[in-house]
Protein backbone atom coordinates (compact mmCIF):
# COMPACT_ATOMS: atom_id res chain seq x y z
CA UNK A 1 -22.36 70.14 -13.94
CA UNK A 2 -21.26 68.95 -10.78
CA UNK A 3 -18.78 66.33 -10.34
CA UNK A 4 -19.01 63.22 -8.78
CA UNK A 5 -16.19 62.42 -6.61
CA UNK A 6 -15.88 58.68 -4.48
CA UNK A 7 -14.45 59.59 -0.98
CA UNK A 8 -12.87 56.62 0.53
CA UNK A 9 -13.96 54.30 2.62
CA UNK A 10 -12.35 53.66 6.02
CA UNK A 11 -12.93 51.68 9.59
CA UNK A 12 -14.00 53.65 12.70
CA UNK A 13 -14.19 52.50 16.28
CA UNK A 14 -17.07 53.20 18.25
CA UNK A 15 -16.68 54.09 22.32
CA UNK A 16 -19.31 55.82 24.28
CA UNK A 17 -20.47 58.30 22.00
CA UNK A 18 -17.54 59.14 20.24
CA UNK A 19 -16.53 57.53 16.71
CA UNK A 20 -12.66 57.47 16.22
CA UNK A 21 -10.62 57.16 12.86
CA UNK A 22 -7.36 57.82 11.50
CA UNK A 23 -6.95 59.72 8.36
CA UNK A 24 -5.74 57.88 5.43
CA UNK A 25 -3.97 61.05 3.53
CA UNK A 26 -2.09 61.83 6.28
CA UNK A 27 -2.97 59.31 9.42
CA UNK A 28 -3.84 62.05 11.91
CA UNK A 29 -6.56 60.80 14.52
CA UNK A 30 -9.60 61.84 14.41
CA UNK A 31 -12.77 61.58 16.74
CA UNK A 32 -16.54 62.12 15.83
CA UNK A 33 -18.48 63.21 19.17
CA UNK A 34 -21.89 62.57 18.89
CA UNK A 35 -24.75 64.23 21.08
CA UNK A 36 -27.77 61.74 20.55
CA UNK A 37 -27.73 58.03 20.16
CA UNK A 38 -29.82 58.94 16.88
CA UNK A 39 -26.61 60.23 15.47
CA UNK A 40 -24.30 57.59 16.80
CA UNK A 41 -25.57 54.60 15.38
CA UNK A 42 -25.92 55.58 11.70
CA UNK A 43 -23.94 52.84 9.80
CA UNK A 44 -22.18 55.21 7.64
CA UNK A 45 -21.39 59.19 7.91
CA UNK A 46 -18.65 61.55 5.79
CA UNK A 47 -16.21 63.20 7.61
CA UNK A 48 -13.40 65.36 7.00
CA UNK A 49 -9.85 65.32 8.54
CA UNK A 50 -8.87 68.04 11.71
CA UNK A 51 -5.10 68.43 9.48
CA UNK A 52 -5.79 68.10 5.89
CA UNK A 53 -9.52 68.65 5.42
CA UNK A 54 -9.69 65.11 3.62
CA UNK A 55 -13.15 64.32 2.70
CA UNK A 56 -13.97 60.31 3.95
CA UNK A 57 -16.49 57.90 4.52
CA UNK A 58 -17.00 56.85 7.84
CA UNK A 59 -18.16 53.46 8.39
CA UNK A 60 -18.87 52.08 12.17
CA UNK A 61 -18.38 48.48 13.45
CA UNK A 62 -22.12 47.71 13.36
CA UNK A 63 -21.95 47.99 9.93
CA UNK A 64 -18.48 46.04 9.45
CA UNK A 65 -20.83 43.07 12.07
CA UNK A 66 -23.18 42.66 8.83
CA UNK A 67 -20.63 41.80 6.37
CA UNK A 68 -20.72 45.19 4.23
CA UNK A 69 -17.81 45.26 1.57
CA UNK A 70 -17.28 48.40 -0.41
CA UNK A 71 -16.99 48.29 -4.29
């Protein structure tokens, strides 16, 4: 059976076409470069840490605009 695990939920910034975060486990920056505007407005999207590997969910200003709150 698999397991269910909740990844946490954290801020990015959004400039150009790159989405920027910092890592919570270990607060390394990170940047998400996208290569269609497709791809770089999606609200959410997981991503994983360049240093640790730390599994997150990415969540992008337009979706912080609308007054999302995680559980």
């Amino acid at each position: 059976m698999i397991k269910n695990s909740v990844k946490p939920e954290i801020a990015g910034t959004r400039s150009g076409y790159v989405i920027r975060f910092t890592c919570p486990a270990c607060s390394t920056e990170n940047a998400i470069v996208n290569k269609s505007p497709r791809d770089h407005y999606k609200e959410t999207r997981d991503a994983a840490c360049k240093q640790c590997k730390t599994r997150s969910r990415i969540i992008t200003p337009g979706m912080l605009a609308t007054g999302y709150t995680s559980v």
